[in-house]
N, C-alpha and C. Protein backbone atom coordinates (compact mmCIF):
# COMPACT_ATOMS: atom_id res chain seq x y z
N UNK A 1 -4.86 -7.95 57.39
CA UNK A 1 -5.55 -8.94 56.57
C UNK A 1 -4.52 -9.89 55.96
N UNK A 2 -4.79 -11.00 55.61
CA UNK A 2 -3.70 -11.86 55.67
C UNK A 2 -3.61 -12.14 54.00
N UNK A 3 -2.29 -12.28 53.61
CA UNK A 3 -2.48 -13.01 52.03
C UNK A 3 -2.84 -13.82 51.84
N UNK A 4 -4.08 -14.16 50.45
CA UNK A 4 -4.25 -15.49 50.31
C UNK A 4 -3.56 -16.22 49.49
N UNK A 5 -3.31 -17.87 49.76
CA UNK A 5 -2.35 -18.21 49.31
C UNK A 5 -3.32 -19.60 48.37
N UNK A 6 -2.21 -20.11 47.65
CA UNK A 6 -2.70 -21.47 47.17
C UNK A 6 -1.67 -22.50 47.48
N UNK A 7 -2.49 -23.76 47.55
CA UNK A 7 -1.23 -25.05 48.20
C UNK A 7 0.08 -24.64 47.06
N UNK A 8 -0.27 -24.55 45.91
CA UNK A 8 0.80 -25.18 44.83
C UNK A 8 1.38 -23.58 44.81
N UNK A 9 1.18 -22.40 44.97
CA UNK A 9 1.73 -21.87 44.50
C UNK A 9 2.51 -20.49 45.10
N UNK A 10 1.69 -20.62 46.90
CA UNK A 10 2.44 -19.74 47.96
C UNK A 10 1.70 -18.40 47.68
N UNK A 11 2.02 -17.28 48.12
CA UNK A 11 1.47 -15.92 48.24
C UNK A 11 0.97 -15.64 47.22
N UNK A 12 0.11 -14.92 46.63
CA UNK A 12 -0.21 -13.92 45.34
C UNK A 12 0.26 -12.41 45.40
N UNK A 13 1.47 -12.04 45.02
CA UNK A 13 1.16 -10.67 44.49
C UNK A 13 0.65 -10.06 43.62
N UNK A 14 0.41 -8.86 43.89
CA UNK A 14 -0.31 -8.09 42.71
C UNK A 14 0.77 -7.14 42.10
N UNK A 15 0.95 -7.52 40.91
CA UNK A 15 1.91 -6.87 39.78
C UNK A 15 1.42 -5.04 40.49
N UNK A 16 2.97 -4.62 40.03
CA UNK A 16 3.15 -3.45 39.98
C UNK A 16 2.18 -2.79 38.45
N UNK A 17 2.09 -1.45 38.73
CA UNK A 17 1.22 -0.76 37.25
C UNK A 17 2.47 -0.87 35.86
N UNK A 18 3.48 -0.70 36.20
CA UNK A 18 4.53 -0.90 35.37
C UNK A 18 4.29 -2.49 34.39
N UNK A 19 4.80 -3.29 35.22
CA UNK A 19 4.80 -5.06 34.62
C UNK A 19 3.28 -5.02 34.42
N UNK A 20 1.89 -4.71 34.69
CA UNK A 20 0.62 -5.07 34.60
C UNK A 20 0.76 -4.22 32.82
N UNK A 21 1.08 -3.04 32.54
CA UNK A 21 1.06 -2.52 31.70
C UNK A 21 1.78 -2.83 30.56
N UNK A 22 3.06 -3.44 30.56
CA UNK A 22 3.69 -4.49 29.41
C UNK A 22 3.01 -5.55 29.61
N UNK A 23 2.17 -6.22 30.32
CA UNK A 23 1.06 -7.41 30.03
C UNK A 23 0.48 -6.55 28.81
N UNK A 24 0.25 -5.52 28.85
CA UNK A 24 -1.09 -5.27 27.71
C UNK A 24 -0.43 -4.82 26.86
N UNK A 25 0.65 -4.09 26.80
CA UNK A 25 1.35 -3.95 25.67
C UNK A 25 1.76 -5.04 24.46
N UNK A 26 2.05 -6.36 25.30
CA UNK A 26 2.26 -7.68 24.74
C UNK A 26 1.15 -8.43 24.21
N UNK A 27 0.43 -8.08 25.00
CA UNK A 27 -0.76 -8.77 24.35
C UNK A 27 -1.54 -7.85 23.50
N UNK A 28 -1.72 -6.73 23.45
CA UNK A 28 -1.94 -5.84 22.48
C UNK A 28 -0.96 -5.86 21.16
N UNK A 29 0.58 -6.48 21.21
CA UNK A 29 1.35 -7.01 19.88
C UNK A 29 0.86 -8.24 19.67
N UNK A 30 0.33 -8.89 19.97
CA UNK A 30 0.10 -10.20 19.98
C UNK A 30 -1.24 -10.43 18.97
N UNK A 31 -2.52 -9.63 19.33
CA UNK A 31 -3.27 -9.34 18.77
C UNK A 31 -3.27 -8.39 17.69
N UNK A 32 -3.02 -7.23 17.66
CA UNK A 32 -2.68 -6.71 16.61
C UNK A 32 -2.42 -7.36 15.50
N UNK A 33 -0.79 -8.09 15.79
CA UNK A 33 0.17 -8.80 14.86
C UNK A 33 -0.55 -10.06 14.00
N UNK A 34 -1.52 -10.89 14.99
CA UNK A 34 -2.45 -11.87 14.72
C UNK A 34 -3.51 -11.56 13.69
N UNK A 35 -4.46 -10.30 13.97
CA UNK A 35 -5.84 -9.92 13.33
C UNK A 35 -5.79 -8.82 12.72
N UNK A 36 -4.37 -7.51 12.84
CA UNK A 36 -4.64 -6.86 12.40
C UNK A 36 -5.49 -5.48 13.03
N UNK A 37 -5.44 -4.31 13.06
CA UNK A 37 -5.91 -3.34 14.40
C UNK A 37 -7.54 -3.67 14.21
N UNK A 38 -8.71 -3.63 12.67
CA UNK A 38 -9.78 -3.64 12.97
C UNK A 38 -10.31 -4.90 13.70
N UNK A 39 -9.99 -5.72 13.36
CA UNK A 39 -10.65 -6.91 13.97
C UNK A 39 -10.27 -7.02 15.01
N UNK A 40 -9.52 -6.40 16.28
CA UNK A 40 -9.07 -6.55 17.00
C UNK A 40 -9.62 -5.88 17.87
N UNK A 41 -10.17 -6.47 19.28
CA UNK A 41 -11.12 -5.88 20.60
C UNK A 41 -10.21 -5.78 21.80
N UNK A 42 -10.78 -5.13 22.75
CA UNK A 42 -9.96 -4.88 23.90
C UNK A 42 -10.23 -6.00 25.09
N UNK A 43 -11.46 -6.86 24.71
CA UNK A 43 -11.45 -8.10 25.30
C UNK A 43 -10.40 -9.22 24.76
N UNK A 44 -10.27 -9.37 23.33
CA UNK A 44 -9.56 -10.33 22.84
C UNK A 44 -7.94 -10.09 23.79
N UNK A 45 -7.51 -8.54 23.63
CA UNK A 45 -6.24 -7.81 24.11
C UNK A 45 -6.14 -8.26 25.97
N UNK A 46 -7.36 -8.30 26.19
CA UNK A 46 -7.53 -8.55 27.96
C UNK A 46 -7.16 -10.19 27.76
N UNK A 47 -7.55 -10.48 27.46
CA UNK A 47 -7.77 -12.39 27.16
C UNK A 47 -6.33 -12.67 26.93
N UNK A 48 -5.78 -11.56 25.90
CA UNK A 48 -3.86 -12.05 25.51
C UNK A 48 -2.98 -11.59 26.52
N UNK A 49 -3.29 -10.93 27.29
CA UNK A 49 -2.84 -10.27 28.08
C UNK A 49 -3.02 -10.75 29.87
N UNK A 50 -3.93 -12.06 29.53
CA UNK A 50 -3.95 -12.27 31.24
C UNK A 50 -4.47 -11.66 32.03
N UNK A 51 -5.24 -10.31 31.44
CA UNK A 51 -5.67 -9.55 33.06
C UNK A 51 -7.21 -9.25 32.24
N UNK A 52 -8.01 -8.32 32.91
CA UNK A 52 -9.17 -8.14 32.84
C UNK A 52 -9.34 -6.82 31.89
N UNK A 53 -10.44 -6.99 31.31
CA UNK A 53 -10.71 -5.29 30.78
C UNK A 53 -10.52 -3.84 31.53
N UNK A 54 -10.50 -3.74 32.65
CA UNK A 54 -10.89 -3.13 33.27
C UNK A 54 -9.62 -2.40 33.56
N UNK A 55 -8.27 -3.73 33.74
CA UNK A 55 -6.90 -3.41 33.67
C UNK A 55 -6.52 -2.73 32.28
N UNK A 56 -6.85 -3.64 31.42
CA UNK A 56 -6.65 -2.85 30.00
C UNK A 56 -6.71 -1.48 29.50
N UNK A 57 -7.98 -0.81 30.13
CA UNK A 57 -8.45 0.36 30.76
C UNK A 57 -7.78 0.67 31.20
N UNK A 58 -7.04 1.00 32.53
CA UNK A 58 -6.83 1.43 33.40
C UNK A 58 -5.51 2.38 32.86
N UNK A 59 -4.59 1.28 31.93
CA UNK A 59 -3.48 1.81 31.21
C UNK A 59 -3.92 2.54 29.66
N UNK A 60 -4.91 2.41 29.36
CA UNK A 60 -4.70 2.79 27.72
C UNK A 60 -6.63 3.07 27.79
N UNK A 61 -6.65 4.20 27.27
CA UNK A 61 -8.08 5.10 27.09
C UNK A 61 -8.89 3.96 26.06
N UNK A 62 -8.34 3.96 24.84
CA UNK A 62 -8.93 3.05 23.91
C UNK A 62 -7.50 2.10 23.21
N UNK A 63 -8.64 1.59 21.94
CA UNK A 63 -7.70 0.42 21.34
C UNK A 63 -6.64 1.33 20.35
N UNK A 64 -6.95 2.53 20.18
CA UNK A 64 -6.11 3.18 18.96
C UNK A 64 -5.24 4.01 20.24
N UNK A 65 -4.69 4.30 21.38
CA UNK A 65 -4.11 4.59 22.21
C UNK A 65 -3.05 3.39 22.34
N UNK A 66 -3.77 2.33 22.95
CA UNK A 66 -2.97 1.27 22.77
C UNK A 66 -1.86 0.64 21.43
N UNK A 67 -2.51 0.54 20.75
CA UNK A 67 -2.01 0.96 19.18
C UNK A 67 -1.02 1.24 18.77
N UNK A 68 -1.31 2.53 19.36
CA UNK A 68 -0.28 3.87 18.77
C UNK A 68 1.35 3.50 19.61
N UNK A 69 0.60 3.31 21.21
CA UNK A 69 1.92 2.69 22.56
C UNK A 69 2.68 1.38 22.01
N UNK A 70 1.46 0.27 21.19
CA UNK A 70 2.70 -0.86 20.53
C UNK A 70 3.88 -0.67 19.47
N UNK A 71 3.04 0.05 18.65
CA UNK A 71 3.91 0.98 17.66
C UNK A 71 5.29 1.49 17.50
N UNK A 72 5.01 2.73 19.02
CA UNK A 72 5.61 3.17 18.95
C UNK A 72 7.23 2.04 19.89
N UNK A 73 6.53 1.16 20.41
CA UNK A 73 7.65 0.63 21.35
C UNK A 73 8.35 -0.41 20.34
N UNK A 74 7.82 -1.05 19.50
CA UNK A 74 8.24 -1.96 18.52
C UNK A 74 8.88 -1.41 17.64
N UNK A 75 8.85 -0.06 17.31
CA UNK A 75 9.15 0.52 16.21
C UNK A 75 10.56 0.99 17.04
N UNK A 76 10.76 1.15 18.19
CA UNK A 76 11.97 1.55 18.81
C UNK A 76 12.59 0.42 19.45
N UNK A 77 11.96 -0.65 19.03
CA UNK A 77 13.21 -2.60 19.61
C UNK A 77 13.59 -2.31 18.22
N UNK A 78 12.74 -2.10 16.97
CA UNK A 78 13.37 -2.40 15.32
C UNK A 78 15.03 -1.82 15.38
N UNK A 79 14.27 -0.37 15.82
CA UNK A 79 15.74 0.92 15.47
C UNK A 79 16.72 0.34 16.39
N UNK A 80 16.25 0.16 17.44
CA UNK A 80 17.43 -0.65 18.83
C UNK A 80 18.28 -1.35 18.11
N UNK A 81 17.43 -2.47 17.72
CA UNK A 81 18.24 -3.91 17.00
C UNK A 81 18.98 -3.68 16.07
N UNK A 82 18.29 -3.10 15.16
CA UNK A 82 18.69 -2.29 13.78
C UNK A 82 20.77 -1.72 14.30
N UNK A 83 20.42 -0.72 15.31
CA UNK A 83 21.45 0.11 15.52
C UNK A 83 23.02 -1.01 16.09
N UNK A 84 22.43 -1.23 16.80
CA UNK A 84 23.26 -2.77 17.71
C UNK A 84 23.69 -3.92 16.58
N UNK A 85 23.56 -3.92 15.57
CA UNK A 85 23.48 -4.75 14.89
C UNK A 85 24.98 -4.29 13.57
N UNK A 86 24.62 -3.52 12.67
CA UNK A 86 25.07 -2.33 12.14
C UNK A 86 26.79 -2.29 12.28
N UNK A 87 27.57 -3.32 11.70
CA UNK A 87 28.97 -2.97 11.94
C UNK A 87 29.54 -1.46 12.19
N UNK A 88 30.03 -1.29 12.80
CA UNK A 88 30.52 0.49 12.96
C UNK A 88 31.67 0.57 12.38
N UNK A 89 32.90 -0.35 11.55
CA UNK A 89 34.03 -0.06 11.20
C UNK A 89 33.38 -0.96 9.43
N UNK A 90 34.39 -0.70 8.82
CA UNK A 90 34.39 -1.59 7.67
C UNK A 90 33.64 -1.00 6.31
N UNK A 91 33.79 -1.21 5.29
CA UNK A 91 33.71 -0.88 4.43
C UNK A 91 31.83 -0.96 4.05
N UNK A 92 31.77 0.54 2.98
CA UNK A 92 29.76 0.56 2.65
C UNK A 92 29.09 -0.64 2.32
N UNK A 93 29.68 -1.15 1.98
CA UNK A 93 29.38 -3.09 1.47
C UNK A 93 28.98 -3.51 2.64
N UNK A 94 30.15 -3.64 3.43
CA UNK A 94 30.12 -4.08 4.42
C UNK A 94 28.71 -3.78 5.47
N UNK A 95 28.83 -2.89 5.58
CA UNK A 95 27.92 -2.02 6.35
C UNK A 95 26.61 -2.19 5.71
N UNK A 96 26.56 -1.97 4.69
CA UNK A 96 24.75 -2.21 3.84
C UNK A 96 24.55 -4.09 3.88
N UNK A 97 25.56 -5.06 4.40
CA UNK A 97 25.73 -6.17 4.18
C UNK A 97 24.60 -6.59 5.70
N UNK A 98 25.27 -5.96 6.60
CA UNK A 98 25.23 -5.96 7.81
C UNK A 98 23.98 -5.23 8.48
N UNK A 99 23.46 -4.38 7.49
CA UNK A 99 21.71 -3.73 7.77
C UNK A 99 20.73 -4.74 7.18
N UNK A 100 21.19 -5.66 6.46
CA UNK A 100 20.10 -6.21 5.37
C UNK A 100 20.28 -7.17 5.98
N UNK A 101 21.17 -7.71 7.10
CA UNK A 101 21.20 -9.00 7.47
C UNK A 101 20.60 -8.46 9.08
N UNK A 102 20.74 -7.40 9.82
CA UNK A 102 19.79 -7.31 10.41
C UNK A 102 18.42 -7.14 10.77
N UNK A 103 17.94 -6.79 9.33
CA UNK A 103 16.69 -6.42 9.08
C UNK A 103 16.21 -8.21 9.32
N UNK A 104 16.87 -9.08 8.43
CA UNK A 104 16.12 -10.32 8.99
C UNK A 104 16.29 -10.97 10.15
N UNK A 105 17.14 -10.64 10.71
CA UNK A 105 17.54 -11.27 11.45
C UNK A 105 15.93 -10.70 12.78
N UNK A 106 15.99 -9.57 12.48
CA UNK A 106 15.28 -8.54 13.14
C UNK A 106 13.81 -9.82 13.20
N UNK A 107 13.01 -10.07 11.59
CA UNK A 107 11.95 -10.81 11.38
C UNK A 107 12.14 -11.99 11.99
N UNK A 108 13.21 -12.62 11.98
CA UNK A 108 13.57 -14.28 12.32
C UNK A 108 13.08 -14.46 14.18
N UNK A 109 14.05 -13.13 14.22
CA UNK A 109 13.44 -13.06 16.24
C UNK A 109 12.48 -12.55 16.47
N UNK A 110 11.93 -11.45 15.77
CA UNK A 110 10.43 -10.54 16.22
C UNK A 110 9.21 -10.82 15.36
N UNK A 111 9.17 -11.79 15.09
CA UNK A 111 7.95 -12.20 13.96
C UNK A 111 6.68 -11.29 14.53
N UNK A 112 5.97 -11.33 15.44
CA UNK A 112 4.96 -10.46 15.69
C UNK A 112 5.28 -8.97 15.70
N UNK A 113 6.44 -8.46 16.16
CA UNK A 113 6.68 -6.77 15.83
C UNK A 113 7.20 -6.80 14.30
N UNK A 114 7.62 -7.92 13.64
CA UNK A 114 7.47 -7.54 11.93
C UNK A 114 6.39 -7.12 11.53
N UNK A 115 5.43 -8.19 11.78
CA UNK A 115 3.84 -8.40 11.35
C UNK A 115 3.16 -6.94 11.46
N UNK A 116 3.86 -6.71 12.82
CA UNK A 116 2.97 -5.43 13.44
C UNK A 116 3.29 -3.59 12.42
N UNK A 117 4.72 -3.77 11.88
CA UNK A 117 5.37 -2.83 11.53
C UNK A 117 5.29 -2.71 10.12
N UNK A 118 5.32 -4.20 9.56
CA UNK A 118 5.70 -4.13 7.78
C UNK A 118 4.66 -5.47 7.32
N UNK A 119 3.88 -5.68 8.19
CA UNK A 119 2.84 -6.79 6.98
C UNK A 119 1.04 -5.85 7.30
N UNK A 120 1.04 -6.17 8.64
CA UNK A 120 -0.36 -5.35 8.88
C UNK A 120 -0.61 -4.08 8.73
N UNK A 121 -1.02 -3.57 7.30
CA UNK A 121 -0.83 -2.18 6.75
C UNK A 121 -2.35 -1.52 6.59
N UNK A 122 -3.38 -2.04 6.68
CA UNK A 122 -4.97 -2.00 6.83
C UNK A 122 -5.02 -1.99 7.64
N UNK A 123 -6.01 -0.77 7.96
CA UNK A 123 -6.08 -0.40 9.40
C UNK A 123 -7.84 -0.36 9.51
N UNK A 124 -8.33 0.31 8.73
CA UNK A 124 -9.66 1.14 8.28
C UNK A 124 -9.73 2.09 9.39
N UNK A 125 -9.01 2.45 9.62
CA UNK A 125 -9.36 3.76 10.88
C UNK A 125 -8.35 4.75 10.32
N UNK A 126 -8.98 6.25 10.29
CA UNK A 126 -7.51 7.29 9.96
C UNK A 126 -6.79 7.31 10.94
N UNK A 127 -7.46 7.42 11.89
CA UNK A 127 -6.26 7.58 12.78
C UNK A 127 -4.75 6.52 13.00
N UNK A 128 -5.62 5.40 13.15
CA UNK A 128 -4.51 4.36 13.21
C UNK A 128 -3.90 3.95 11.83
N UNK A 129 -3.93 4.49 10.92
CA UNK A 129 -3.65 4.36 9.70
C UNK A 129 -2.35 6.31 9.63
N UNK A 130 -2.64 6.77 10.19
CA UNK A 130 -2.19 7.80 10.25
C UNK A 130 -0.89 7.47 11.40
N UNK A 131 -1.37 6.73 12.16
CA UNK A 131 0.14 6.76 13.58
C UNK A 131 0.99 5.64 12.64
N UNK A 132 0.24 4.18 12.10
CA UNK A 132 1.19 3.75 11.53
C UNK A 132 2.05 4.27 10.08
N UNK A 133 1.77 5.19 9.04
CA UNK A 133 2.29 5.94 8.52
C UNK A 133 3.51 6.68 8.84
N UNK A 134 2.85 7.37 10.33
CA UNK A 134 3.73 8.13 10.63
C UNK A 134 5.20 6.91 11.42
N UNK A 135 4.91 5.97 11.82
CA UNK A 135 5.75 5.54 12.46
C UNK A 135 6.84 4.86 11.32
N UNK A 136 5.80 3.87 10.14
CA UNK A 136 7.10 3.78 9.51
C UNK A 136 8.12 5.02 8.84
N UNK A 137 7.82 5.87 8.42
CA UNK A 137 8.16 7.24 8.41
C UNK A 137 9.14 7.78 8.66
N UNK A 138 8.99 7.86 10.13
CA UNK A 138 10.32 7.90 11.46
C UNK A 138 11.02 6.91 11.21
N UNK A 139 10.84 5.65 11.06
CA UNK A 139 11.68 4.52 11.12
C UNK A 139 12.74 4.84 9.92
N UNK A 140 12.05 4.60 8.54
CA UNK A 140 12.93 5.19 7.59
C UNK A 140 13.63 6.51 7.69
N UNK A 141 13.74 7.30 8.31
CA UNK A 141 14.11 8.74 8.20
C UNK A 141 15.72 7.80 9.22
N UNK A 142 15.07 7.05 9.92
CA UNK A 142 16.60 6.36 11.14
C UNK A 142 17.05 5.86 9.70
N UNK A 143 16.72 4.68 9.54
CA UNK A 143 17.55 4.14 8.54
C UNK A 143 18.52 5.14 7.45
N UNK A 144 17.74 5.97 6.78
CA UNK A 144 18.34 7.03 6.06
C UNK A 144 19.33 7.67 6.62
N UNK A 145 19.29 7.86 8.49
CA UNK A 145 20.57 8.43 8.60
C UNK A 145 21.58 7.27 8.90
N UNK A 146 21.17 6.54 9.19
CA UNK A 146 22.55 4.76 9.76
C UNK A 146 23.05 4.95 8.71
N UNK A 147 22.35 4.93 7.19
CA UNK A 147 23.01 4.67 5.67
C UNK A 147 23.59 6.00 5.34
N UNK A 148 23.56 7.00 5.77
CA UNK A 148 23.85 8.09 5.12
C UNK A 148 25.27 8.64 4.38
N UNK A 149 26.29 8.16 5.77
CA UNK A 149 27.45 8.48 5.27
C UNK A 149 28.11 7.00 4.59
N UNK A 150 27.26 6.30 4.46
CA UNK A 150 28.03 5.25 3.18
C UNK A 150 27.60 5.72 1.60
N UNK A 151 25.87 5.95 1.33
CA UNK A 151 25.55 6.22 0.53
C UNK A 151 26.51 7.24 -0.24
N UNK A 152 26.61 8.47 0.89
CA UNK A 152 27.26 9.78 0.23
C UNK A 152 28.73 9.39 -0.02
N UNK A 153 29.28 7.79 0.51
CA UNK A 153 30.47 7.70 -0.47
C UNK A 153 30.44 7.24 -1.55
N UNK A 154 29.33 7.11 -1.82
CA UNK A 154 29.01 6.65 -3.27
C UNK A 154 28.34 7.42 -4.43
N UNK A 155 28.57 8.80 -3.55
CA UNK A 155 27.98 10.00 -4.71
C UNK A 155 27.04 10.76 -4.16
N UNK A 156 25.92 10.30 -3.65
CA UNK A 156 24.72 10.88 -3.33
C UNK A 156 25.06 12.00 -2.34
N UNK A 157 23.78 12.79 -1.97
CA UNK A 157 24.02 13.48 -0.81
C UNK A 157 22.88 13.54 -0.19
N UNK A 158 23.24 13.81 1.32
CA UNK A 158 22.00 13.58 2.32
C UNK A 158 20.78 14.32 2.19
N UNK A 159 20.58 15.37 1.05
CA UNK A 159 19.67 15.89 0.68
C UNK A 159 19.01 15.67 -0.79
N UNK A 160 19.63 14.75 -0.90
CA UNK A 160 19.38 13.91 -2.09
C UNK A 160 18.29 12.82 -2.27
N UNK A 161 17.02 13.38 -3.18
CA UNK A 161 16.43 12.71 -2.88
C UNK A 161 16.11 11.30 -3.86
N UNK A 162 17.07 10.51 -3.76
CA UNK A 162 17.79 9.36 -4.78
C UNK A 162 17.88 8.90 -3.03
N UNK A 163 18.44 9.35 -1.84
CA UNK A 163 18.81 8.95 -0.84
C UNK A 163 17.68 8.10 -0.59
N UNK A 164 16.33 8.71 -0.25
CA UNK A 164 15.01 8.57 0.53
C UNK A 164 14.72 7.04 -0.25
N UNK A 165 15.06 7.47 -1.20
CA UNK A 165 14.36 6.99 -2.56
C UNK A 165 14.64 5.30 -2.80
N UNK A 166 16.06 5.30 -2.17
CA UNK A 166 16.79 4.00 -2.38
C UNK A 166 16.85 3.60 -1.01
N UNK A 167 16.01 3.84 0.09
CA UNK A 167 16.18 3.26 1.22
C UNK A 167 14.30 2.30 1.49
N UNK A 168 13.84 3.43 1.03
CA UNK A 168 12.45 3.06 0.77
C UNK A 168 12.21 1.54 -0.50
N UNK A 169 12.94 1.55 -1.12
CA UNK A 169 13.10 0.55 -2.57
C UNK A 169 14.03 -0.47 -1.19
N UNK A 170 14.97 -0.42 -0.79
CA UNK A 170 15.72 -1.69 -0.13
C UNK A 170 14.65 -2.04 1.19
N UNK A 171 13.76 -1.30 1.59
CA UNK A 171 12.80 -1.53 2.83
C UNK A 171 12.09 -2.51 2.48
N UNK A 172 11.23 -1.89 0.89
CA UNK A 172 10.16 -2.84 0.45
C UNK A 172 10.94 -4.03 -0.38
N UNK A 173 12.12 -4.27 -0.85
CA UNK A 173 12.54 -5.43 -1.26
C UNK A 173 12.77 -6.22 0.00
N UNK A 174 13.58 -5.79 1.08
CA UNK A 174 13.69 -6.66 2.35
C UNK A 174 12.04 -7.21 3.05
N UNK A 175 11.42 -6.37 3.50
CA UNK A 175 9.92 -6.69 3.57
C UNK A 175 9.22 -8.02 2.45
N UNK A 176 9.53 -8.06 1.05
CA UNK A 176 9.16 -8.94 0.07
C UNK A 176 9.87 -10.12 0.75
N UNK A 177 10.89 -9.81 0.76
CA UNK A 177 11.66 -11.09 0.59
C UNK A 177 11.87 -11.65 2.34
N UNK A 178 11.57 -11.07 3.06
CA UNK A 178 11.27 -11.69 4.29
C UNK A 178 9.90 -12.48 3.89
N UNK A 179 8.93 -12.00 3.43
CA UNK A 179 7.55 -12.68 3.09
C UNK A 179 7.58 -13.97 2.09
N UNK A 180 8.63 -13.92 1.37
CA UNK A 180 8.85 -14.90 0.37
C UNK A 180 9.63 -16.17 1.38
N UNK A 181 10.42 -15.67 2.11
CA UNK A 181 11.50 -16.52 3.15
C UNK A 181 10.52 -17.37 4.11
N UNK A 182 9.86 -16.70 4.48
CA UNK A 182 9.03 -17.13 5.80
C UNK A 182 8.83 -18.52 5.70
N UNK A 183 8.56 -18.81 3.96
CA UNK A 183 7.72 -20.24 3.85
C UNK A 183 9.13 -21.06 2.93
N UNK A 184 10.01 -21.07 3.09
CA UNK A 184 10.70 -21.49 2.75
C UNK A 184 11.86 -21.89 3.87
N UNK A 185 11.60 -22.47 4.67
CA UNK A 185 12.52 -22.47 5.93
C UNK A 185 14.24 -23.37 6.02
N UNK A 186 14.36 -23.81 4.67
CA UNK A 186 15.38 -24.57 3.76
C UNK A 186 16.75 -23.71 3.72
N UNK A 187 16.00 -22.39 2.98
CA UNK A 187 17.10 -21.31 2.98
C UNK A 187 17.47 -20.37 4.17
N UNK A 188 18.77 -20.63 3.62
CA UNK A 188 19.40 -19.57 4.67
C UNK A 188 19.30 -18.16 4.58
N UNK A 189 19.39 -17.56 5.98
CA UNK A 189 19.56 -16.69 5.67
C UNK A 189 21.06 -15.79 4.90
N UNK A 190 21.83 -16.78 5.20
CA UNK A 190 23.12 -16.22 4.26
C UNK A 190 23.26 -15.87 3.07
N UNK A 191 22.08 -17.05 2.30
CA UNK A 191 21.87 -17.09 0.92
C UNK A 191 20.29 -16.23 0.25
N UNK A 192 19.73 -15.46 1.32
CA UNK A 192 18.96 -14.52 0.88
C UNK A 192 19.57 -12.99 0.51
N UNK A 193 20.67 -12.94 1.81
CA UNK A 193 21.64 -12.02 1.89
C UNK A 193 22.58 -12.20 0.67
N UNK A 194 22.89 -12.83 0.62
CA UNK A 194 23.75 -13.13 -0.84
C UNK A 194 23.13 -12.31 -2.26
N UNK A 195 21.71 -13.24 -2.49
CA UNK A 195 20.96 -12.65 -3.58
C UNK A 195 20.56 -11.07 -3.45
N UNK A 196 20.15 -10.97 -2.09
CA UNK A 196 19.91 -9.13 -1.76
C UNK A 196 20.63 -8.51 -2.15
N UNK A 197 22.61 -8.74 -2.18
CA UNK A 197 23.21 -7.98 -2.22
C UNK A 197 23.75 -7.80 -3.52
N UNK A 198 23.49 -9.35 -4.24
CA UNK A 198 23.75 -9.10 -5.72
C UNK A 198 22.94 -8.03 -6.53
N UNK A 199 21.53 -8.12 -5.95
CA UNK A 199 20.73 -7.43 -6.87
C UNK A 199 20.73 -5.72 -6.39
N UNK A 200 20.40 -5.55 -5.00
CA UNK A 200 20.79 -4.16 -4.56
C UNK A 200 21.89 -3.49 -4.81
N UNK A 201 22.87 -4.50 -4.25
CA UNK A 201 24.23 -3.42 -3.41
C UNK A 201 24.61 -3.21 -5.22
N UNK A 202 24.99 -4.01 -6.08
CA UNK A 202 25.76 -3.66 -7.37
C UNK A 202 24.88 -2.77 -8.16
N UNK A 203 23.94 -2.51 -7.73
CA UNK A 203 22.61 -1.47 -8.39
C UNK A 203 22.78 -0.22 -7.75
N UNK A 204 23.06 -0.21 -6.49
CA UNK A 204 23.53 0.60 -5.56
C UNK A 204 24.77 1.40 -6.25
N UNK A 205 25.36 0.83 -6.27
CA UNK A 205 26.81 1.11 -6.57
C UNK A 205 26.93 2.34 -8.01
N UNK A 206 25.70 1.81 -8.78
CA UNK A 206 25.77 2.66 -10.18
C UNK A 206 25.43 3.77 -10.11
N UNK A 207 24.79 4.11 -8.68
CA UNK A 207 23.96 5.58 -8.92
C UNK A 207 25.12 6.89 -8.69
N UNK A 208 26.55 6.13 -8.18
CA UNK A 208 27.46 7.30 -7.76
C UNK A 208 28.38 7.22 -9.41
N UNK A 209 27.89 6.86 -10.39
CA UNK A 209 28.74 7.12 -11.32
C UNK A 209 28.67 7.79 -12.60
N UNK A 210 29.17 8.39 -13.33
CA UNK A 210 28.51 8.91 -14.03
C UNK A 210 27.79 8.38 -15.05
């Protein structure tokens, strides 16, 4: 049987299940990130995604399956970036300088896996309210260990729960202040980092003393 072709555009293949399945993954961040998981259908996800319901299906049972698969893959580009990012030599300053500047840097390039991870927090479903819980969760538990052996030169210890405590407080100040940044496109990011570090890192600094 012969391929059909079009004047303008030569053969049609048919995507492998692999590439058909990051179609829906993408367009399942896309939507999500946009509406948020309730308002969000598996037609709208077919529609962002270029292919049919049926494909949508084919890879992911339902929309809280799907969900759970954006989640979890966005939540592992964050830690990726996060990690790659992260000076490996140089002083705790340094190093907490260099997480807080990847964290935006992180929002500046992934605006829809931000949205997806640290703005869209309403779910109305337990379940999907339960995977995203659990995912930021995991995420912080990474961060807690990237920071760990700087913190503990500053007193604390990895079972310390001042540790958890002050990673969760620099998450939700970075999260604020990415949200405050967004609409301000004037400032740099050098000079958000600047103010972050005045107000954190020297706040930081007091908890290892007596």
């Amino acid at each position: 049987m012969a391929t059909s072709t079009s004047p303008d555009m030569g053969p049609r293949r048919r995507l492998r299940a692999p590439a058909r399945r990051a179609l829906v993954v993408e367009g399942g961040l896309r939507v999500f990130a946009r509406t948020g998981y309730t308002a969000a259908s598996m037609a709208d996800i077919a529609d962002a995604s270029g292919v049919t319901r049926a494909v949508v299906y084919d890879h992911f049972a339902s929309k809280k399956d799907l969900y759970v698969a954006v989640l979890v893959e966005q939540g592992a580009l964050f830690l990726g970036h996060l990690e790659s990012r992260i000076v490996s030599e140089g002083s705790p300053r340094e190093r907490m300088r260099s997480t807080m500047d990847a964290v935006l840097a992180f929002a500046e390039d992934h605006p829809m896996a931000w949205r997806l991870l640290n703005v869209n927090t309403t779910h109305g479903d337990a379940v999907a309210e339960a995977a995203w819980q659990q995912a930021w969760a995991e995420r912080s538990a990474q961060v807690v260990d990237l920071l760990t052996p700087d913190v503990e030169r500053l007193g604390l210890t990895s079972d310390d729960v001042h540790l958890d405590l002050v990673v969760q407080m620099l998450m939700g100040a970075l999260t604020q202040s990415v949200h405050w940044w967004s609409g301000r496109t004037r400032i740099s990011r050098e000079a958000v980092l600047d103010a972050g570090m005045a107000l954190m890192w020297d706040g930081l600094g007091q908890l290892g003393r007596p």
